[in-house]
PDB file of N, CA and C in Angstrom:
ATOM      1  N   UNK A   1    -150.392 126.711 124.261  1.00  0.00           N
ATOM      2  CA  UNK A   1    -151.719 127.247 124.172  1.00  0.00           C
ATOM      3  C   UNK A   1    -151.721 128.730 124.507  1.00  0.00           C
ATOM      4  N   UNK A   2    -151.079 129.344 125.253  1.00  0.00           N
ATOM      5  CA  UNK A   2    -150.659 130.377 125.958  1.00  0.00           C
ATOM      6  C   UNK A   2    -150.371 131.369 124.302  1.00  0.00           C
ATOM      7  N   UNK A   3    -149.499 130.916 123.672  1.00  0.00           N
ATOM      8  CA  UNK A   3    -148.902 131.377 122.315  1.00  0.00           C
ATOM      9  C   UNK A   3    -150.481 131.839 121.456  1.00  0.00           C
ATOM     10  N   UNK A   4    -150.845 130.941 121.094  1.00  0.00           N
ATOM     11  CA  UNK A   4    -152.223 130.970 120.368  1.00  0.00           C
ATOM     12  C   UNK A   4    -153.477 131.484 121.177  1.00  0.00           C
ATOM     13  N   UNK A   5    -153.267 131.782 122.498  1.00  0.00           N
ATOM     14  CA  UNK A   5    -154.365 132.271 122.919  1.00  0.00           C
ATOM     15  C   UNK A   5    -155.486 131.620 123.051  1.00  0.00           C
ATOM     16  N   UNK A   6    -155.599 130.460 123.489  1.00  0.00           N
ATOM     17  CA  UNK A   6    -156.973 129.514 123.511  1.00  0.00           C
ATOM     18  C   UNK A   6    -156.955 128.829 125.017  1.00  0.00           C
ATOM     19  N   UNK A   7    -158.005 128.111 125.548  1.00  0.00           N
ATOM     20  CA  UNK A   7    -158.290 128.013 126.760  1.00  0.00           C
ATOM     21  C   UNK A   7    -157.795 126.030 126.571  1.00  0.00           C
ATOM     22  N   UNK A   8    -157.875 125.344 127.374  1.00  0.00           N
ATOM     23  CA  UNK A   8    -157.749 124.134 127.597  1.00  0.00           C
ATOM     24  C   UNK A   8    -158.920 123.251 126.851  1.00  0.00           C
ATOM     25  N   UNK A   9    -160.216 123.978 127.026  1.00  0.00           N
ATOM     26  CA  UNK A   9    -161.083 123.286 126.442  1.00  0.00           C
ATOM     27  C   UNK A   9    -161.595 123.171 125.094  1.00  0.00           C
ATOM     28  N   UNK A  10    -160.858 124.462 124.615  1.00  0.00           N
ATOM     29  CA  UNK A  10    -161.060 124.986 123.405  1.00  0.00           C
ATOM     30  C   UNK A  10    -160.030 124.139 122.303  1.00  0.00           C
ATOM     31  N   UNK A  11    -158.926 124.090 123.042  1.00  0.00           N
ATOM     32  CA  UNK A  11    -157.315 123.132 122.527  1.00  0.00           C
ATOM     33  C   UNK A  11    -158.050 121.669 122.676  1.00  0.00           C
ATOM     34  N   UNK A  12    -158.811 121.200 123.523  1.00  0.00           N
ATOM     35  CA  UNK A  12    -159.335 119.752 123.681  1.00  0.00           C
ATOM     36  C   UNK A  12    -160.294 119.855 122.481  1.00  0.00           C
ATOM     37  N   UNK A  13    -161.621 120.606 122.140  1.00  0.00           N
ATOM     38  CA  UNK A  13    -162.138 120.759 121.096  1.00  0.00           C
ATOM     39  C   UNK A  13    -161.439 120.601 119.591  1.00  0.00           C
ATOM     40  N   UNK A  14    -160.689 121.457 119.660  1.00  0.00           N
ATOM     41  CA  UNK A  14    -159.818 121.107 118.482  1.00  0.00           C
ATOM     42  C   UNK A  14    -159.197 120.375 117.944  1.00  0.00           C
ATOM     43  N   UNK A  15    -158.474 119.382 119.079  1.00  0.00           N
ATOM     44  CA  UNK A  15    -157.223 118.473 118.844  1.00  0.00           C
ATOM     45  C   UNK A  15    -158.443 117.164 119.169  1.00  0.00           C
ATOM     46  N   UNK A  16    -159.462 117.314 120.013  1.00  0.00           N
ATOM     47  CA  UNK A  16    -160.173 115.748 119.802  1.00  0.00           C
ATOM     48  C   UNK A  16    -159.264 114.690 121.399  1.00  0.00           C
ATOM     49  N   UNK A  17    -158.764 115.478 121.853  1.00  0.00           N
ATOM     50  CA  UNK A  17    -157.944 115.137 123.255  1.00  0.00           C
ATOM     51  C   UNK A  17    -158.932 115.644 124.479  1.00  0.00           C
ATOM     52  N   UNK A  18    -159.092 114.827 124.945  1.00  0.00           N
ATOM     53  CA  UNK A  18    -160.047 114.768 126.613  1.00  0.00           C
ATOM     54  C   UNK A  18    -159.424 115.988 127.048  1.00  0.00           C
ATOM     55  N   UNK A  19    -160.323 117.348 128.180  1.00  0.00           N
ATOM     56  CA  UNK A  19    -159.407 118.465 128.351  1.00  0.00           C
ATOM     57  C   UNK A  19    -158.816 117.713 129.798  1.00  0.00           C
ATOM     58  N   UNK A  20    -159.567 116.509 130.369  1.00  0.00           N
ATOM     59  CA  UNK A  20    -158.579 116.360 131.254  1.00  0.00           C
ATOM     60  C   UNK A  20    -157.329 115.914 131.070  1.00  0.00           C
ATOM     61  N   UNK A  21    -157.038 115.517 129.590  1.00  0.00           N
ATOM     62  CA  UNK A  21    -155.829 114.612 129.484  1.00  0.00           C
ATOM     63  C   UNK A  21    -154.662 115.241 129.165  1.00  0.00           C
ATOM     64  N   UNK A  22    -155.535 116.578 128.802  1.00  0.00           N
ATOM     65  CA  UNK A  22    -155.162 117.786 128.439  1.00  0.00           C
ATOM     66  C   UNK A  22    -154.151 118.333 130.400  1.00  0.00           C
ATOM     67  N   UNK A  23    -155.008 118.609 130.317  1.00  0.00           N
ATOM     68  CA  UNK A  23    -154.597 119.314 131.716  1.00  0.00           C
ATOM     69  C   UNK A  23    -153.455 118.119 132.890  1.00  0.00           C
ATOM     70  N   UNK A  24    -154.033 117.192 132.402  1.00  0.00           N
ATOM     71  CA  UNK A  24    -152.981 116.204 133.286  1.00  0.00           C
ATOM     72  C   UNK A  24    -151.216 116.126 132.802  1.00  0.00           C
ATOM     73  N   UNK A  25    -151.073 116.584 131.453  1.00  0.00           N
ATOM     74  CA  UNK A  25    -150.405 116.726 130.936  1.00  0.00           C
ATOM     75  C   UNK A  25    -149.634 118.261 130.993  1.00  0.00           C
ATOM     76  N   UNK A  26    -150.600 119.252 130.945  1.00  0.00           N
ATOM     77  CA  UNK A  26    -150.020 120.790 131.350  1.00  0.00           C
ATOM     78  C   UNK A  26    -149.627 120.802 132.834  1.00  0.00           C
ATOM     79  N   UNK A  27    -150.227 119.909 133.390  1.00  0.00           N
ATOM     80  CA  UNK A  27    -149.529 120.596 135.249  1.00  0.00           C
ATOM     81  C   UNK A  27    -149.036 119.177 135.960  1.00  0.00           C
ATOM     82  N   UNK A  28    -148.055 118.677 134.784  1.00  0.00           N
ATOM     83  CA  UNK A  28    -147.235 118.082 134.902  1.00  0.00           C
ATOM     84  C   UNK A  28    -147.825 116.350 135.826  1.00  0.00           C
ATOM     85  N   UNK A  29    -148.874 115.882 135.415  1.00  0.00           N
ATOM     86  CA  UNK A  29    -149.475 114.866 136.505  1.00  0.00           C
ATOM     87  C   UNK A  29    -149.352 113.962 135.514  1.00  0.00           C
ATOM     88  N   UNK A  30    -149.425 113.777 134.192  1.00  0.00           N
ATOM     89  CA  UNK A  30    -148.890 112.830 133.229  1.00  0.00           C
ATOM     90  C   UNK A  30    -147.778 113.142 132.438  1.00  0.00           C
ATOM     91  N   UNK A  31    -146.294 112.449 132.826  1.00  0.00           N
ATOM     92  CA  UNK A  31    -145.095 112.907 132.646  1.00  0.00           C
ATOM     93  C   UNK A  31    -144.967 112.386 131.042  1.00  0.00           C
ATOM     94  N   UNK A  32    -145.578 110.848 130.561  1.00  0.00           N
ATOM     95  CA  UNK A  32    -145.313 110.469 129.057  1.00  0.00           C
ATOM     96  C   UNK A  32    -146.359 110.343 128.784  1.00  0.00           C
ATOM     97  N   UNK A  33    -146.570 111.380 127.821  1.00  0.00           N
ATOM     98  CA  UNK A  33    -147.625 111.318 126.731  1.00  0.00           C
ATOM     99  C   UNK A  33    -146.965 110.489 125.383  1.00  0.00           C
ATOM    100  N   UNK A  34    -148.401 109.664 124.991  1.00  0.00           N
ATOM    101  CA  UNK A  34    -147.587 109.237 123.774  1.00  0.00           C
ATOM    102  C   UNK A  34    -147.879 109.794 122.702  1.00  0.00           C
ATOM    103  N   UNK A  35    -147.048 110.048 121.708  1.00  0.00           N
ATOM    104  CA  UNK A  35    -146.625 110.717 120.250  1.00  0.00           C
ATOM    105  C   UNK A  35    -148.302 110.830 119.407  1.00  0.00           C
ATOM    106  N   UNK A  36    -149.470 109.910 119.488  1.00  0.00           N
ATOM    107  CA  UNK A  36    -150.575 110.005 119.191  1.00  0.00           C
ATOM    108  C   UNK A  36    -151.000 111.011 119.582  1.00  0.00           C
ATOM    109  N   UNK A  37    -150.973 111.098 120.863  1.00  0.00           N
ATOM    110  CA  UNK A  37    -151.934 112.201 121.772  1.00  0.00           C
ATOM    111  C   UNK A  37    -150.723 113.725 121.304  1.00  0.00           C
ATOM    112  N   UNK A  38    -150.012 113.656 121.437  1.00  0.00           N
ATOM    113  CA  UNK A  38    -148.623 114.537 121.263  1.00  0.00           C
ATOM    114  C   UNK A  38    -149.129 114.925 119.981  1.00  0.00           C
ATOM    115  N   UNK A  39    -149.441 114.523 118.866  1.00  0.00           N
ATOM    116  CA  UNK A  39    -149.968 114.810 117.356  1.00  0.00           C
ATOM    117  C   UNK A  39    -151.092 115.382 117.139  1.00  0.00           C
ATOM    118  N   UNK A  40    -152.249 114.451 117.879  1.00  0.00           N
ATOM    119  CA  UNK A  40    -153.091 115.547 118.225  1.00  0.00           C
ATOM    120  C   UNK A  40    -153.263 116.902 118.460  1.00  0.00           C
ATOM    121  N   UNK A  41    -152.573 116.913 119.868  1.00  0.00           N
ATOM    122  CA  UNK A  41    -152.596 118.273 120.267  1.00  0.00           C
ATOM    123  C   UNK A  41    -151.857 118.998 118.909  1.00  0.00           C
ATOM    124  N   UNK A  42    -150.637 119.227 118.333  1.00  0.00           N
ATOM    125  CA  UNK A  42    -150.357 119.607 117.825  1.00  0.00           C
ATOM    126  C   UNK A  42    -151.170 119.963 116.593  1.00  0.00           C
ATOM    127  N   UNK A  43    -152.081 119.156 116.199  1.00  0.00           N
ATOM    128  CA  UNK A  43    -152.698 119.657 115.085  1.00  0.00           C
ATOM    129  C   UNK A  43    -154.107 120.163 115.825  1.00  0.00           C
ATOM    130  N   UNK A  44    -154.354 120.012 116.164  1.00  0.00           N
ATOM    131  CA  UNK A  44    -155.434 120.772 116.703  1.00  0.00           C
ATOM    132  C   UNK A  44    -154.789 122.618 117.181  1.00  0.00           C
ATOM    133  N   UNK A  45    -153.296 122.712 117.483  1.00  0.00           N
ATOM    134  CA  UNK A  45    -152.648 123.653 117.512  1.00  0.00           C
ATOM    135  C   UNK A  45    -152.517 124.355 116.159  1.00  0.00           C
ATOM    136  N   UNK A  46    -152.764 123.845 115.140  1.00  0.00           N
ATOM    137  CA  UNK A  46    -152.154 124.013 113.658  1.00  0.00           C
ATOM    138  C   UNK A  46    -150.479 124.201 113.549  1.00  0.00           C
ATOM    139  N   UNK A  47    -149.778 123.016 114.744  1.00  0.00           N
ATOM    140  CA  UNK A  47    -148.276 123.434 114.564  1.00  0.00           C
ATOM    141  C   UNK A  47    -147.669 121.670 114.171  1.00  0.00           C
ATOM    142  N   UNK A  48    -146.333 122.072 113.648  1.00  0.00           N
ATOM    143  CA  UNK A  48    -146.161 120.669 113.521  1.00  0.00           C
ATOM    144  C   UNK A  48    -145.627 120.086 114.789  1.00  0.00           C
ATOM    145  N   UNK A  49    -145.218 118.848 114.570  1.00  0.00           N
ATOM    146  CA  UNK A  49    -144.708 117.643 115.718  1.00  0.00           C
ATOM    147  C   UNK A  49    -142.883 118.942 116.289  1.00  0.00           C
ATOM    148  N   UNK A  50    -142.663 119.073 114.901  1.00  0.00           N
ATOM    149  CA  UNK A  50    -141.063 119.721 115.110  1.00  0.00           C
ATOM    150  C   UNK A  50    -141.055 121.020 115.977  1.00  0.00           C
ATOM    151  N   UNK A  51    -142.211 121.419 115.156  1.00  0.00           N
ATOM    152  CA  UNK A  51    -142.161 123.160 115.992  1.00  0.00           C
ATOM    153  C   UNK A  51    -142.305 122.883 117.938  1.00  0.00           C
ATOM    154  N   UNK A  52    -143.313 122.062 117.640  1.00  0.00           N
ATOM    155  CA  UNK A  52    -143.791 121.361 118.854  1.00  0.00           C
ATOM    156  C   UNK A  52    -141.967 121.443 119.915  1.00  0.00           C
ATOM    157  N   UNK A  53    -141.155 120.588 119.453  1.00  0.00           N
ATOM    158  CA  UNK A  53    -140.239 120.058 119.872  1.00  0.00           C
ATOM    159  C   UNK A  53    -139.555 121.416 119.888  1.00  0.00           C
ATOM    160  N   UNK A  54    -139.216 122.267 119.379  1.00  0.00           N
ATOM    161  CA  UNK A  54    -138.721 123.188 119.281  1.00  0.00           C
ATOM    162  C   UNK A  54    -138.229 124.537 120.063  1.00  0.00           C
ATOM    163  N   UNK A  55    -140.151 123.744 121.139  1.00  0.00           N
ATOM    164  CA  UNK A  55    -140.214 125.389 122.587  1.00  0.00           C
ATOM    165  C   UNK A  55    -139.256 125.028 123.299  1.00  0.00           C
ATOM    166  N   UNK A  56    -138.609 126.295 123.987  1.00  0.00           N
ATOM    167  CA  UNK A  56    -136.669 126.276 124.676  1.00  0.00           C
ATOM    168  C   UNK A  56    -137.791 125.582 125.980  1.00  0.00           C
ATOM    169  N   UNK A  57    -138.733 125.024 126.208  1.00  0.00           N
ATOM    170  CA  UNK A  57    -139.315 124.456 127.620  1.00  0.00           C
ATOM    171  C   UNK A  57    -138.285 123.222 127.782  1.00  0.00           C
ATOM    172  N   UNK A  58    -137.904 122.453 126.167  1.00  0.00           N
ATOM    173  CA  UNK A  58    -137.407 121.055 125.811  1.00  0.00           C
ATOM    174  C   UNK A  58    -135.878 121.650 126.019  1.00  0.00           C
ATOM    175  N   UNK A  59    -135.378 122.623 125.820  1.00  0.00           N
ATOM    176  CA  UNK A  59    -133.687 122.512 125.615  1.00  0.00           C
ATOM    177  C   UNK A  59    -132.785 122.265 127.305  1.00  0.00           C
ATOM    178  N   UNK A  60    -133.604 121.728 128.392  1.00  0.00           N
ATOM    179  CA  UNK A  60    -132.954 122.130 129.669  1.00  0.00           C
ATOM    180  C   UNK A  60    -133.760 120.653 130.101  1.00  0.00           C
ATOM    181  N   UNK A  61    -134.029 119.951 129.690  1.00  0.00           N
ATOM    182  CA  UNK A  61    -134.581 118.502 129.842  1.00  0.00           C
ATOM    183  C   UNK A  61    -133.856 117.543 130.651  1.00  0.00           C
ATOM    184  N   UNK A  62    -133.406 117.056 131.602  1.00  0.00           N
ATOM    185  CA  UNK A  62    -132.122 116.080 131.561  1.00  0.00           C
ATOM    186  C   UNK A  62    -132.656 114.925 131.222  1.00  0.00           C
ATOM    187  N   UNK A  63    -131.927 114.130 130.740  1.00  0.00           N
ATOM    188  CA  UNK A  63    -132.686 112.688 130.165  1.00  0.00           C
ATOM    189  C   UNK A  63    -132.152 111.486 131.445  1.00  0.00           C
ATOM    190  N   UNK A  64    -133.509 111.079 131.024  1.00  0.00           N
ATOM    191  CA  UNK A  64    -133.698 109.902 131.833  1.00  0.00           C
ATOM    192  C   UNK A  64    -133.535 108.939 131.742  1.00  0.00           C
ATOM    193  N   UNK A  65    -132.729 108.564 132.792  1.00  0.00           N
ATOM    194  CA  UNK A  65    -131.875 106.826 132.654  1.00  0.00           C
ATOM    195  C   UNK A  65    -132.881 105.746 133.557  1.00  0.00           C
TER     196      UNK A  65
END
């Protein structure tokens, strides 16, 4: 959101995503979002699912066993 310049509520407006579900999700208080809500946001971003996947936030991830 930071990239595009829009506020939390404005990204909830758009994408049709609660801004709290929104925000529970930016400051890390809901760790799995599922791919629905994940799509959302993204189109309400006008970006795809890939680009999405793409920010270096994902390349330092460790996966979870």
């Amino acid at each position: 959101m930071k990239q595009k310049d829009i506020t939390v509520n404005e990204a909830a407006v758009r994408s049709g995503v609660p801004p709290s579900t929104l925000k529970n999700i930016l400051y890390g208080q809901s760790r799995n979002a599922g791919v629905v809500t994940i799509k959302k946001i993204c189109d309400g971003l006008d970006i795809t699912i890939q680009e999405f996947f793409e920010d270096p936030i994902f390349a330092d991830l460790e996966p979870e066993l």
